[in-house]
PDBML (XML) file of the C-alpha atoms, coordinates in Angstrom:
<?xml version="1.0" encoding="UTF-8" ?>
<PDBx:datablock datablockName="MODEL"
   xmlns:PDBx="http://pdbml.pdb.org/schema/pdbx-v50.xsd"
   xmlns:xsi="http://www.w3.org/2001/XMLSchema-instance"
   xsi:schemaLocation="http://pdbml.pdb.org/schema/pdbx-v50.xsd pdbx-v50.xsd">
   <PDBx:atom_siteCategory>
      <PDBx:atom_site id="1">
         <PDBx:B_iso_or_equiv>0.00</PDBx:B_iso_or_equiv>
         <PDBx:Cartn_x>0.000</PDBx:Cartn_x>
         <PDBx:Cartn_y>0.000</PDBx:Cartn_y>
         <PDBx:Cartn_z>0.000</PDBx:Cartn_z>
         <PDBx:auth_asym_id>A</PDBx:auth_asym_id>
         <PDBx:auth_atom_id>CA</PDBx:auth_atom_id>
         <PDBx:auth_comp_id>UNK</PDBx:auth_comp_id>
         <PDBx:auth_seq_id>1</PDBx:auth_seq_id>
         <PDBx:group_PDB>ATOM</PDBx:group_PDB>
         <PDBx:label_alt_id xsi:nil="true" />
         <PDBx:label_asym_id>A</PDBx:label_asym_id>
         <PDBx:label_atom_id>CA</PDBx:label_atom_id>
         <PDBx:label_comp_id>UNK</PDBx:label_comp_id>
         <PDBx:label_entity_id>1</PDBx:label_entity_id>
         <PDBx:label_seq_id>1</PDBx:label_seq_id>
         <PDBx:occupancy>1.00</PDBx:occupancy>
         <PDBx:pdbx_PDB_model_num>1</PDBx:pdbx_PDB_model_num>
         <PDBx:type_symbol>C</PDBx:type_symbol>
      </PDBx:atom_site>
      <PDBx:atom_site id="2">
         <PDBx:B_iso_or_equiv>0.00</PDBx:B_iso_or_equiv>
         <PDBx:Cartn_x>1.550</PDBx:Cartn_x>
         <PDBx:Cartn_y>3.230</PDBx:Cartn_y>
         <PDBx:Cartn_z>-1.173</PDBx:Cartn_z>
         <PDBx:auth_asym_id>A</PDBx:auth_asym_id>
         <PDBx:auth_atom_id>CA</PDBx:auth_atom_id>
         <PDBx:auth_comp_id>UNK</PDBx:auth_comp_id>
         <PDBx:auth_seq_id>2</PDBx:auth_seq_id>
         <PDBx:group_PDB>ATOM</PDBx:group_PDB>
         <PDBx:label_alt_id xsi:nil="true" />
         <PDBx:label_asym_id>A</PDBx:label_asym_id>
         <PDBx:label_atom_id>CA</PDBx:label_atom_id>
         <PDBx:label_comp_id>UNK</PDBx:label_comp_id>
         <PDBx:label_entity_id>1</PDBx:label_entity_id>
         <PDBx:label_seq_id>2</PDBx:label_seq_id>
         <PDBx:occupancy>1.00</PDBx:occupancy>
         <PDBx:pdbx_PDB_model_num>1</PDBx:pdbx_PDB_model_num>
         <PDBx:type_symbol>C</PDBx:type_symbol>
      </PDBx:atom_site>
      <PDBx:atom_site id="3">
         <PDBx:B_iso_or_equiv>0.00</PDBx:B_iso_or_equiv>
         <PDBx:Cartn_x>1.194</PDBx:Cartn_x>
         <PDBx:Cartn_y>6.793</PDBx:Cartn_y>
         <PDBx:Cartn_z>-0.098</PDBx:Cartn_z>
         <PDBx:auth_asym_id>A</PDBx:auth_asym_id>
         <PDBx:auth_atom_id>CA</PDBx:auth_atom_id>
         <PDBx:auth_comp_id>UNK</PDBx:auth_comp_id>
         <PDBx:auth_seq_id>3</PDBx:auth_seq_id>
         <PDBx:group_PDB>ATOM</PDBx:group_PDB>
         <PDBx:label_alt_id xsi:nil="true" />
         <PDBx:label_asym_id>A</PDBx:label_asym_id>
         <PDBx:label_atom_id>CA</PDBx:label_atom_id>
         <PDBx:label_comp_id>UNK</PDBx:label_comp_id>
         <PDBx:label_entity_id>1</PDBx:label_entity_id>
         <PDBx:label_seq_id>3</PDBx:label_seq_id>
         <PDBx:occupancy>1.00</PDBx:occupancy>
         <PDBx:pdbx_PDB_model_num>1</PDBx:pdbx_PDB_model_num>
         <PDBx:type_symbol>C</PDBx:type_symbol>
      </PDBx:atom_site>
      <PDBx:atom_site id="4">
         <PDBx:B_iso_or_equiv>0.00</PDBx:B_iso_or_equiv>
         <PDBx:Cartn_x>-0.847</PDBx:Cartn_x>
         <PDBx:Cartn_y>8.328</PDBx:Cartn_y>
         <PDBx:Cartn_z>-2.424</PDBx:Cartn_z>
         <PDBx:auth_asym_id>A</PDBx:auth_asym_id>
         <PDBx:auth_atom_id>CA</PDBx:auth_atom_id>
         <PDBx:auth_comp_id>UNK</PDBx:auth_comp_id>
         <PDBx:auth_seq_id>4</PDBx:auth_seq_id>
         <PDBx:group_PDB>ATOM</PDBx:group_PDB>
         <PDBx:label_alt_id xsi:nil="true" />
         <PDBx:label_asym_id>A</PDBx:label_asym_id>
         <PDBx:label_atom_id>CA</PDBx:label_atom_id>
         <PDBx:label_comp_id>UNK</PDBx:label_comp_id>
         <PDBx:label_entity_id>1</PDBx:label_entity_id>
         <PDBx:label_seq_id>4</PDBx:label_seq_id>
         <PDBx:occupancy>1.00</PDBx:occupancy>
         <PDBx:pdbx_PDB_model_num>1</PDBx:pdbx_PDB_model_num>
         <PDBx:type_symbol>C</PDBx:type_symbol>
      </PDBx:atom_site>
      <PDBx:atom_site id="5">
         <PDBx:B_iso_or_equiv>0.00</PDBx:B_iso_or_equiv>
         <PDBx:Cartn_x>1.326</PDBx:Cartn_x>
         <PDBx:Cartn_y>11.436</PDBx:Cartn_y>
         <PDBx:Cartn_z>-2.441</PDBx:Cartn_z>
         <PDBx:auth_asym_id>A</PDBx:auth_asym_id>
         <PDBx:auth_atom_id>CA</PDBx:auth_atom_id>
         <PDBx:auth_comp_id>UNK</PDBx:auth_comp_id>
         <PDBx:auth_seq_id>5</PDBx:auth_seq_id>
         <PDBx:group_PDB>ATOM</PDBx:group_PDB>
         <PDBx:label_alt_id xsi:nil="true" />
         <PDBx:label_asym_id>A</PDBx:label_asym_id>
         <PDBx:label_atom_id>CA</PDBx:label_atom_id>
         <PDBx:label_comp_id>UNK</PDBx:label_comp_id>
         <PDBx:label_entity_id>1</PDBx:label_entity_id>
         <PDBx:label_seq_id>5</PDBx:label_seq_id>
         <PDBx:occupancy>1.00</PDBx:occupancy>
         <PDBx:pdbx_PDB_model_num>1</PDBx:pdbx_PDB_model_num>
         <PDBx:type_symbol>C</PDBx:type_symbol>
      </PDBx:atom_site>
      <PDBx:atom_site id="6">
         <PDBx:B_iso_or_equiv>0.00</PDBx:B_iso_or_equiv>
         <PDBx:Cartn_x>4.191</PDBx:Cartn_x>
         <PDBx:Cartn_y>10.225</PDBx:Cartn_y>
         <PDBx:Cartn_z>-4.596</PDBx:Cartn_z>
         <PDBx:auth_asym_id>A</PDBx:auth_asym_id>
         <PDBx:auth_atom_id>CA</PDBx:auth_atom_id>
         <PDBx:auth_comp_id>UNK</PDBx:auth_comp_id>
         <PDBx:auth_seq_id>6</PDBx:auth_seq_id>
         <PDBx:group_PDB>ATOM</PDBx:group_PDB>
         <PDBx:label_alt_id xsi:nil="true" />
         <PDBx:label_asym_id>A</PDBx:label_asym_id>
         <PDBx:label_atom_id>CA</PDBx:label_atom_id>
         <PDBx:label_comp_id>UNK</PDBx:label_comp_id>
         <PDBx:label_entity_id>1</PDBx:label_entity_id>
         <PDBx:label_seq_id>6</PDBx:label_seq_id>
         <PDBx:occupancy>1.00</PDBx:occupancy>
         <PDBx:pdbx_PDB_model_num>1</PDBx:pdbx_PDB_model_num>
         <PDBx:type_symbol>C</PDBx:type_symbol>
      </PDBx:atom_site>
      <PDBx:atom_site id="7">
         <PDBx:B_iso_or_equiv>0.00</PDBx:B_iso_or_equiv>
         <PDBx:Cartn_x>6.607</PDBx:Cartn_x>
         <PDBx:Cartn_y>13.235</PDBx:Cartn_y>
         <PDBx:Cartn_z>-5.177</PDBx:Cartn_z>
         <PDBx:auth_asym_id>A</PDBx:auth_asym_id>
         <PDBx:auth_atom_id>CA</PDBx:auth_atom_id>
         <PDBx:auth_comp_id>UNK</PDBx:auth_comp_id>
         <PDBx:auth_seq_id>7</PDBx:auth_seq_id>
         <PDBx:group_PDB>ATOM</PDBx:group_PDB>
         <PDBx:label_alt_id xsi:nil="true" />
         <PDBx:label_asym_id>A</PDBx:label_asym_id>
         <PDBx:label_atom_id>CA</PDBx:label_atom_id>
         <PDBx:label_comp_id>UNK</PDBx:label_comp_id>
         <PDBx:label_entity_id>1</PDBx:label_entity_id>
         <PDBx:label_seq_id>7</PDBx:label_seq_id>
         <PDBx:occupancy>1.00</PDBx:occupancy>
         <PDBx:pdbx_PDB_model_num>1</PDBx:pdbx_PDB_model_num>
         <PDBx:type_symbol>C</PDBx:type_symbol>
      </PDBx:atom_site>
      <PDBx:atom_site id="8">
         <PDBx:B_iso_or_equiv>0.00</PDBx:B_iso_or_equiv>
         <PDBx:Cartn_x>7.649</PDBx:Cartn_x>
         <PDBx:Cartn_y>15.893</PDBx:Cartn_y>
         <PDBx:Cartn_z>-2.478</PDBx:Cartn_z>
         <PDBx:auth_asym_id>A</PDBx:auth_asym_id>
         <PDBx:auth_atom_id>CA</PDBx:auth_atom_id>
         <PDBx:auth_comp_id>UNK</PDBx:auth_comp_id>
         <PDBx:auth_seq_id>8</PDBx:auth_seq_id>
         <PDBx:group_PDB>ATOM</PDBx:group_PDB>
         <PDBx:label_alt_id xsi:nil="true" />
         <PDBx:label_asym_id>A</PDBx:label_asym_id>
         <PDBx:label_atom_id>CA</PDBx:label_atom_id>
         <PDBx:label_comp_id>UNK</PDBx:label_comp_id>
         <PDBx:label_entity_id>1</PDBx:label_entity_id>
         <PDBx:label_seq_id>8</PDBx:label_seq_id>
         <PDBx:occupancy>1.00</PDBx:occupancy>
         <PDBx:pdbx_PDB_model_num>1</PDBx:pdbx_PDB_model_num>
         <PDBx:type_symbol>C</PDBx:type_symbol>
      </PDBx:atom_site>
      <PDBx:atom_site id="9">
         <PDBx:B_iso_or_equiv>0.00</PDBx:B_iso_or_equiv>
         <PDBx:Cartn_x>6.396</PDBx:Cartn_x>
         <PDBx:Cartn_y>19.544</PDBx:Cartn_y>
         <PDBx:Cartn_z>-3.448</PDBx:Cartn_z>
         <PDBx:auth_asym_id>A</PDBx:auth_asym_id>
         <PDBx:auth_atom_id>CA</PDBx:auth_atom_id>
         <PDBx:auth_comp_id>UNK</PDBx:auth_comp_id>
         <PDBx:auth_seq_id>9</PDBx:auth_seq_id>
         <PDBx:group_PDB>ATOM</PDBx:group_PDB>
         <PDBx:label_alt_id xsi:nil="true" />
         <PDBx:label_asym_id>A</PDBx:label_asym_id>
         <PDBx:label_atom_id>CA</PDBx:label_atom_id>
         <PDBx:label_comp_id>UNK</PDBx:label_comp_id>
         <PDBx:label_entity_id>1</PDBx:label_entity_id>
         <PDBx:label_seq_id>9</PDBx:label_seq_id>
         <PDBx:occupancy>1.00</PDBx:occupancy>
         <PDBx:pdbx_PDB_model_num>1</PDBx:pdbx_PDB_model_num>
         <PDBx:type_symbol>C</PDBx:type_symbol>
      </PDBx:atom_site>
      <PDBx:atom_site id="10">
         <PDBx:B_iso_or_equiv>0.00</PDBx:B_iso_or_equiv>
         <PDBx:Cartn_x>8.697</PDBx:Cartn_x>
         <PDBx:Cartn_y>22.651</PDBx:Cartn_y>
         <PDBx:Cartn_z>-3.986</PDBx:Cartn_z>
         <PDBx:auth_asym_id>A</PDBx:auth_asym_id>
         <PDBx:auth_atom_id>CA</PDBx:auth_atom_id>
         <PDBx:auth_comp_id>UNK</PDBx:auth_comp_id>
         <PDBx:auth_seq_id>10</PDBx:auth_seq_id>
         <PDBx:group_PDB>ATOM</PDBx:group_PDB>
         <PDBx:label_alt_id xsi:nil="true" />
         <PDBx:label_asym_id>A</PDBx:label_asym_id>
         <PDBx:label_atom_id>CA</PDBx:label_atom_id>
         <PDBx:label_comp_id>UNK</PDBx:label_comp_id>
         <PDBx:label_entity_id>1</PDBx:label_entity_id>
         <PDBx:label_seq_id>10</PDBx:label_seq_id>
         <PDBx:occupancy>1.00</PDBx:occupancy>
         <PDBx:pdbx_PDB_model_num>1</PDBx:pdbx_PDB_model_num>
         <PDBx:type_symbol>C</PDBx:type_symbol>
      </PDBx:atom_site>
      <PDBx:atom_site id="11">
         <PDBx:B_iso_or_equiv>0.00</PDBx:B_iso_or_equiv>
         <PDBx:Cartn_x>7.565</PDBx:Cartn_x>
         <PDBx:Cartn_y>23.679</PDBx:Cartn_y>
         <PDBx:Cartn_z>-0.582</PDBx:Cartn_z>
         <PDBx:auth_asym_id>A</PDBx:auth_asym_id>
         <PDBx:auth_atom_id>CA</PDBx:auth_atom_id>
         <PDBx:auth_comp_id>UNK</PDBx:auth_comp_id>
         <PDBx:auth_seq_id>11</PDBx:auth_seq_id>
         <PDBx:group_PDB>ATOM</PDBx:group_PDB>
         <PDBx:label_alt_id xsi:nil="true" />
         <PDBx:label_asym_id>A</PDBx:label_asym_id>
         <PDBx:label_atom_id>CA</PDBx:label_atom_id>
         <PDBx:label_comp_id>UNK</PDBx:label_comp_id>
         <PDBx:label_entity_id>1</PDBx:label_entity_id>
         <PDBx:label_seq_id>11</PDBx:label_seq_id>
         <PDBx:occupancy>1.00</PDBx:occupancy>
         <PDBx:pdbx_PDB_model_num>1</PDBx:pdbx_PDB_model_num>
         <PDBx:type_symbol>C</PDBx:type_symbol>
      </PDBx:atom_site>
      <PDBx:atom_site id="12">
         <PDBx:B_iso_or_equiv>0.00</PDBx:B_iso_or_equiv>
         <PDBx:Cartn_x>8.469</PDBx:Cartn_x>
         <PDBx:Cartn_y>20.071</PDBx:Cartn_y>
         <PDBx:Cartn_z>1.231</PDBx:Cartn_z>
         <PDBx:auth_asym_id>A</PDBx:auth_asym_id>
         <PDBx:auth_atom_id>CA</PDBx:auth_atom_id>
         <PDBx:auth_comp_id>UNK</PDBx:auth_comp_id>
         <PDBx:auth_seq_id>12</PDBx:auth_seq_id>
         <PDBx:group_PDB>ATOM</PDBx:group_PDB>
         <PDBx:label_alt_id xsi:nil="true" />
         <PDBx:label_asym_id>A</PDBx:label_asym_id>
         <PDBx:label_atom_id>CA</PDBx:label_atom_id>
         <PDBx:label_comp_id>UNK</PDBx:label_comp_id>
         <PDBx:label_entity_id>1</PDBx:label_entity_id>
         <PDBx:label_seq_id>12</PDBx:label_seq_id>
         <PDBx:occupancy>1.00</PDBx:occupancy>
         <PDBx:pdbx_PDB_model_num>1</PDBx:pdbx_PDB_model_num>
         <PDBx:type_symbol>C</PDBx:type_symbol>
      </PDBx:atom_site>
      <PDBx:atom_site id="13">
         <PDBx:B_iso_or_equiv>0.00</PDBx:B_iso_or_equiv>
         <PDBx:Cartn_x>11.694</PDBx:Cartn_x>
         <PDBx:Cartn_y>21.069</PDBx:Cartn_y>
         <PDBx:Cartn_z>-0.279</PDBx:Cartn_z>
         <PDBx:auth_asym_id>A</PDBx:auth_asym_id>
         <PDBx:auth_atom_id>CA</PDBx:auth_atom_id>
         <PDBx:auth_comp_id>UNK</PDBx:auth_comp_id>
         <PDBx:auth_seq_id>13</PDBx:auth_seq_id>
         <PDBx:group_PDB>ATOM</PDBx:group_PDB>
         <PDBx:label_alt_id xsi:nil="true" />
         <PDBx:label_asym_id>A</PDBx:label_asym_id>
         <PDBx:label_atom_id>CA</PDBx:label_atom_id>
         <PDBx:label_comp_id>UNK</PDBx:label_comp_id>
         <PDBx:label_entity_id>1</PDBx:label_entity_id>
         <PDBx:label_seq_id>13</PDBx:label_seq_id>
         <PDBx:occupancy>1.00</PDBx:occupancy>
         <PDBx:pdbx_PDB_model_num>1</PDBx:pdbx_PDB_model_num>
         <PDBx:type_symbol>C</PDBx:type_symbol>
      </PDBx:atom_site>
      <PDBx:atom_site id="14">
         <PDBx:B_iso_or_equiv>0.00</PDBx:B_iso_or_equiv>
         <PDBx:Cartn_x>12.185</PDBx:Cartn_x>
         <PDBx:Cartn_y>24.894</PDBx:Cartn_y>
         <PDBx:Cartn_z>1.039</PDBx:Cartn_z>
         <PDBx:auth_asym_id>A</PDBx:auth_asym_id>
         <PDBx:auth_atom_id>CA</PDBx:auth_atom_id>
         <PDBx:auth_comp_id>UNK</PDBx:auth_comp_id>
         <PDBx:auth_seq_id>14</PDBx:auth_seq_id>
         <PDBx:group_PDB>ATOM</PDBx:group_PDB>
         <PDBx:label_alt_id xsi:nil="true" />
         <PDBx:label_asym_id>A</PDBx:label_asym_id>
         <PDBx:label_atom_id>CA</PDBx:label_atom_id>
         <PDBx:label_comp_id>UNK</PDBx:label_comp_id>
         <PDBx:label_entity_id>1</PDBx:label_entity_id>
         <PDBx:label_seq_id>14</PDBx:label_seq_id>
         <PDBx:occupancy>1.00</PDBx:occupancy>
         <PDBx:pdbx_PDB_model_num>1</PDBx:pdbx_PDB_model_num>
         <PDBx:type_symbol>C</PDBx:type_symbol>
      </PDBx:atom_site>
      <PDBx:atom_site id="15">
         <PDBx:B_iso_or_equiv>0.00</PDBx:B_iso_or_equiv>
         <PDBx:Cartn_x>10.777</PDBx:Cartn_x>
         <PDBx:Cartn_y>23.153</PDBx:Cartn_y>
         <PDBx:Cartn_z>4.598</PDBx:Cartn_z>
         <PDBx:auth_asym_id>A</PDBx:auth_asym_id>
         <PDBx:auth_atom_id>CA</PDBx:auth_atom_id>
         <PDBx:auth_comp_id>UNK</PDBx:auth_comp_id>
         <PDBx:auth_seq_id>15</PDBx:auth_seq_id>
         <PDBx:group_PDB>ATOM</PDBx:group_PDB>
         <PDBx:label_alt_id xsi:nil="true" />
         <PDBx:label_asym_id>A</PDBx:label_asym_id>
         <PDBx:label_atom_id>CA</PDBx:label_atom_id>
         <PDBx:label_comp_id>UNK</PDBx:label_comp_id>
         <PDBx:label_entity_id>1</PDBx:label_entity_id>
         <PDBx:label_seq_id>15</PDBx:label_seq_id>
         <PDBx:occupancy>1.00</PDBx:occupancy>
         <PDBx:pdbx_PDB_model_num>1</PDBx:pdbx_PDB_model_num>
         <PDBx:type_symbol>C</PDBx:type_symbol>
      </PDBx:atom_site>
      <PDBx:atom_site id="16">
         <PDBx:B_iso_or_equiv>0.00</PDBx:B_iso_or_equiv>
         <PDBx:Cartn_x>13.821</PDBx:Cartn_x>
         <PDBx:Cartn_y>20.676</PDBx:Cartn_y>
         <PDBx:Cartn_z>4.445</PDBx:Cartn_z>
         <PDBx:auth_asym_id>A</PDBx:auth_asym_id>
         <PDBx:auth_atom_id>CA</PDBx:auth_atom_id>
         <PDBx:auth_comp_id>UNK</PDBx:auth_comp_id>
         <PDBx:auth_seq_id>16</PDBx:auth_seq_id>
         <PDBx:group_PDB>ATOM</PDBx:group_PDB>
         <PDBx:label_alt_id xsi:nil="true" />
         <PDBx:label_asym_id>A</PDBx:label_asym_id>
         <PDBx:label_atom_id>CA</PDBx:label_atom_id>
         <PDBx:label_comp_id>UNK</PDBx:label_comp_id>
         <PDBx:label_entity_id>1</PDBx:label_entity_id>
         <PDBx:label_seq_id>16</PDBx:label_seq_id>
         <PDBx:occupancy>1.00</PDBx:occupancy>
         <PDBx:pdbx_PDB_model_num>1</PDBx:pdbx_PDB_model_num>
         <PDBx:type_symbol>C</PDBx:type_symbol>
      </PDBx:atom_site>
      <PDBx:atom_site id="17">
         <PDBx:B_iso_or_equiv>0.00</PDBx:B_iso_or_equiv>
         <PDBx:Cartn_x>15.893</PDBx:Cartn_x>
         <PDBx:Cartn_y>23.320</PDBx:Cartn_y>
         <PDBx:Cartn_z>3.753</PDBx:Cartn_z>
         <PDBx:auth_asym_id>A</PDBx:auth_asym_id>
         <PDBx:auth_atom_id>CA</PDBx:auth_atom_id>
         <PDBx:auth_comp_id>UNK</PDBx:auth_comp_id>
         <PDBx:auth_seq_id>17</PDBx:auth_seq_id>
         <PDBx:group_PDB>ATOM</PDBx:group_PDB>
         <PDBx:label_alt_id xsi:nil="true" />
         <PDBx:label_asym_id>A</PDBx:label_asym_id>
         <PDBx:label_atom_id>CA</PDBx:label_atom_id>
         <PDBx:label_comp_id>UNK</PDBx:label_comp_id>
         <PDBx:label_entity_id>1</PDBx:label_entity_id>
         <PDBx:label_seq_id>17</PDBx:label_seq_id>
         <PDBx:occupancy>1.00</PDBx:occupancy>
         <PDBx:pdbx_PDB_model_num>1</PDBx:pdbx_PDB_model_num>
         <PDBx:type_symbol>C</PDBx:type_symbol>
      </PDBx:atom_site>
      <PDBx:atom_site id="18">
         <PDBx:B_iso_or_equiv>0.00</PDBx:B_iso_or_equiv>
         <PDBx:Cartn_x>15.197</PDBx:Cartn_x>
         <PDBx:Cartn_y>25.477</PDBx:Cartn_y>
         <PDBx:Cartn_z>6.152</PDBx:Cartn_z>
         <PDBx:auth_asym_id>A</PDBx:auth_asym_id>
         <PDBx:auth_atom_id>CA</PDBx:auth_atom_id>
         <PDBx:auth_comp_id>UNK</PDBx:auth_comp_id>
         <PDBx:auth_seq_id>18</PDBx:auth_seq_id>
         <PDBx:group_PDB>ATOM</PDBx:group_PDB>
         <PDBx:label_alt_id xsi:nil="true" />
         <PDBx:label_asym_id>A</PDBx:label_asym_id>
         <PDBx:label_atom_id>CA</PDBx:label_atom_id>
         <PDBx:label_comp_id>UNK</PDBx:label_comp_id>
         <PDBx:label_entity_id>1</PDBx:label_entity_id>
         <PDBx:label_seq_id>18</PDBx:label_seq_id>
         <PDBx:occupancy>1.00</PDBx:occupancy>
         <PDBx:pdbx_PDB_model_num>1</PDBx:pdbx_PDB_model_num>
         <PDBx:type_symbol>C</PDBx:type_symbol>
      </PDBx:atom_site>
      <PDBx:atom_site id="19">
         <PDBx:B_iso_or_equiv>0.00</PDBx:B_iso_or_equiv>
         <PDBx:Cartn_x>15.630</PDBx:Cartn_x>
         <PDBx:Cartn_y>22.651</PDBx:Cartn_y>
         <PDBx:Cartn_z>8.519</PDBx:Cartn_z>
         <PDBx:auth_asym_id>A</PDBx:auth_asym_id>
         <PDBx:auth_atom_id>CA</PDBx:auth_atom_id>
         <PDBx:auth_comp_id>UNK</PDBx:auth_comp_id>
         <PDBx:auth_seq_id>19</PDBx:auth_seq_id>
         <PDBx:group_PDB>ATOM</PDBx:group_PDB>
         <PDBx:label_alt_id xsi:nil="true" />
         <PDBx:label_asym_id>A</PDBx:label_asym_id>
         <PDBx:label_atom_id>CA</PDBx:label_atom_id>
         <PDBx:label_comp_id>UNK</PDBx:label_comp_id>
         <PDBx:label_entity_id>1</PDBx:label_entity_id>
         <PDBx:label_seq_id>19</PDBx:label_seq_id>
         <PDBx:occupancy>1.00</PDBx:occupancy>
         <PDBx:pdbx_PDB_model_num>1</PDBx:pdbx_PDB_model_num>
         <PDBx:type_symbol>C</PDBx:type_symbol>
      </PDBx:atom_site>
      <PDBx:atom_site id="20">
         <PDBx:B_iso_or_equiv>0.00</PDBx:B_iso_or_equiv>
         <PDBx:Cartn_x>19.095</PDBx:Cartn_x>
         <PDBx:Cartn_y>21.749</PDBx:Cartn_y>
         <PDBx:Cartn_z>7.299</PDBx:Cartn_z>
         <PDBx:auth_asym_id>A</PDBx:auth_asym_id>
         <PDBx:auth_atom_id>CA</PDBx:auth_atom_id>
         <PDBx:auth_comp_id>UNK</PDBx:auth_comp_id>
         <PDBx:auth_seq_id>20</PDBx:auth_seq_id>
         <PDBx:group_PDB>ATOM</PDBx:group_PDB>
         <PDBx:label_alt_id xsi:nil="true" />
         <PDBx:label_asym_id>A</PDBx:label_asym_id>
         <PDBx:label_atom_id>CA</PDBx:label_atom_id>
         <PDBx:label_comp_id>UNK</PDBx:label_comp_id>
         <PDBx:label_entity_id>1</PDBx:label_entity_id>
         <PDBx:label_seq_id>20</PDBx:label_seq_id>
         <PDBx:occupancy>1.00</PDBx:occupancy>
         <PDBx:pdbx_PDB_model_num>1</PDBx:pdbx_PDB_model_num>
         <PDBx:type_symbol>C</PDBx:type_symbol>
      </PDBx:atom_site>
      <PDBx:atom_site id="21">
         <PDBx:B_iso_or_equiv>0.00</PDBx:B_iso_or_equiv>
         <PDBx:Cartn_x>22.624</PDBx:Cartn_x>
         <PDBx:Cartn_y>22.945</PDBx:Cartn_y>
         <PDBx:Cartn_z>7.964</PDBx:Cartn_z>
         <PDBx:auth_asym_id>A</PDBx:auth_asym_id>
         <PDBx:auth_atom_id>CA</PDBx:auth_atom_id>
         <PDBx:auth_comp_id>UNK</PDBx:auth_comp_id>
         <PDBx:auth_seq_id>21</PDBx:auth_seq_id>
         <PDBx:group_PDB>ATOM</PDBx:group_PDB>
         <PDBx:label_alt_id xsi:nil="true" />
         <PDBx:label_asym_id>A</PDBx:label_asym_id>
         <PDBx:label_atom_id>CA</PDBx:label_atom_id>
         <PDBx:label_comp_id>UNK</PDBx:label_comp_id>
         <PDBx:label_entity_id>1</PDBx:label_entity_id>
         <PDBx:label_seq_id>21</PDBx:label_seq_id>
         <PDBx:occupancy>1.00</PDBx:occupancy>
         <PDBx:pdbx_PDB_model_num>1</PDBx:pdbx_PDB_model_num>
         <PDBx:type_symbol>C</PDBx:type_symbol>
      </PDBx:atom_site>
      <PDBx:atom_site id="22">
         <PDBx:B_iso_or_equiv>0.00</PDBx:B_iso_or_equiv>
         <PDBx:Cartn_x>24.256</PDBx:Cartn_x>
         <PDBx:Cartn_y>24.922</PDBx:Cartn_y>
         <PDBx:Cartn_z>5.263</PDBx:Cartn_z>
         <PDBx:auth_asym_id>A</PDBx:auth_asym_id>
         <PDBx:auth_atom_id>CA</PDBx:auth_atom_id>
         <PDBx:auth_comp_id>UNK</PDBx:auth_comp_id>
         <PDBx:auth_seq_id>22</PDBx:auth_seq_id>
         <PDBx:group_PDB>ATOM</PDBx:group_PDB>
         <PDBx:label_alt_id xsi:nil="true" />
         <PDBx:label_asym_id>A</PDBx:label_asym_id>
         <PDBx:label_atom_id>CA</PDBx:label_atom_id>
         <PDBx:label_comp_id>UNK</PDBx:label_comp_id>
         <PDBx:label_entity_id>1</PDBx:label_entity_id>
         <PDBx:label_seq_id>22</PDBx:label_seq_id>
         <PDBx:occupancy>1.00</PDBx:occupancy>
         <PDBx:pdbx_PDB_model_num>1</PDBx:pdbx_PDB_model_num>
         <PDBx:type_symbol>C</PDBx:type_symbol>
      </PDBx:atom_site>
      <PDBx:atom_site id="23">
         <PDBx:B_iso_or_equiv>0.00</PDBx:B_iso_or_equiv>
         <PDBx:Cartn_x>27.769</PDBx:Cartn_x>
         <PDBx:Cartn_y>26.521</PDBx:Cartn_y>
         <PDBx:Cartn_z>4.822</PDBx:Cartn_z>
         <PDBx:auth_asym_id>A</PDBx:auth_asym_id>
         <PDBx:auth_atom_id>CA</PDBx:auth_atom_id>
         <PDBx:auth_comp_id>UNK</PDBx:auth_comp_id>
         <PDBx:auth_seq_id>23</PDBx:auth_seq_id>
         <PDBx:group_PDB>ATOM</PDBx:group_PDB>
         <PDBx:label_alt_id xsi:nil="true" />
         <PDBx:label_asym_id>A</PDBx:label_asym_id>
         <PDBx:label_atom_id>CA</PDBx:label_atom_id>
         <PDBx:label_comp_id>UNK</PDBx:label_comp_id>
         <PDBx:label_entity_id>1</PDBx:label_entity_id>
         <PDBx:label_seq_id>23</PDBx:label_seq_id>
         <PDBx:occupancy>1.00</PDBx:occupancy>
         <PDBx:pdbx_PDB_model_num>1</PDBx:pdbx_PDB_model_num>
         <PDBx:type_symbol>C</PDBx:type_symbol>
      </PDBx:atom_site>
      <PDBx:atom_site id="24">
         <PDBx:B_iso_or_equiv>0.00</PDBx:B_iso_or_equiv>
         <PDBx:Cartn_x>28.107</PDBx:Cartn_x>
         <PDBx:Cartn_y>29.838</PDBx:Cartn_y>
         <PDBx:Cartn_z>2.669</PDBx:Cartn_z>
         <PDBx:auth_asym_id>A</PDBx:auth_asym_id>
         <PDBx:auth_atom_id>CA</PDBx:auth_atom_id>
         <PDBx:auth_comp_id>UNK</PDBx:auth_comp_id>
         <PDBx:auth_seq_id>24</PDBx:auth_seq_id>
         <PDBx:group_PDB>ATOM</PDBx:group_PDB>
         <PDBx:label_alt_id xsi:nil="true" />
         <PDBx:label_asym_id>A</PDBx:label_asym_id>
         <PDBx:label_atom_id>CA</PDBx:label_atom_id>
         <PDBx:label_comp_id>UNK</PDBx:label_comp_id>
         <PDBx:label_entity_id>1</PDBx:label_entity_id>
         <PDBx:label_seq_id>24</PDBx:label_seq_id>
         <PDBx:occupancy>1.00</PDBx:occupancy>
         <PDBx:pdbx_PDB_model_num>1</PDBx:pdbx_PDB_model_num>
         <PDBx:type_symbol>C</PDBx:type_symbol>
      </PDBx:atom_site>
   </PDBx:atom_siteCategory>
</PDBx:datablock>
């Protein structure tokens, strides 16, 4: 049974971002 959301958004990806380290 797969989630029927299959590819991450351009906003999932700014979120991840935002949550992630990041040098210069």
């Amino acid at each position: 049974s797969v989630d029927e959301k299959r590819l991450f958004t351009i906003d999932d990806k700014r979120e991840l971002l935002a949550q992630s380290q990041s040098e210069n």
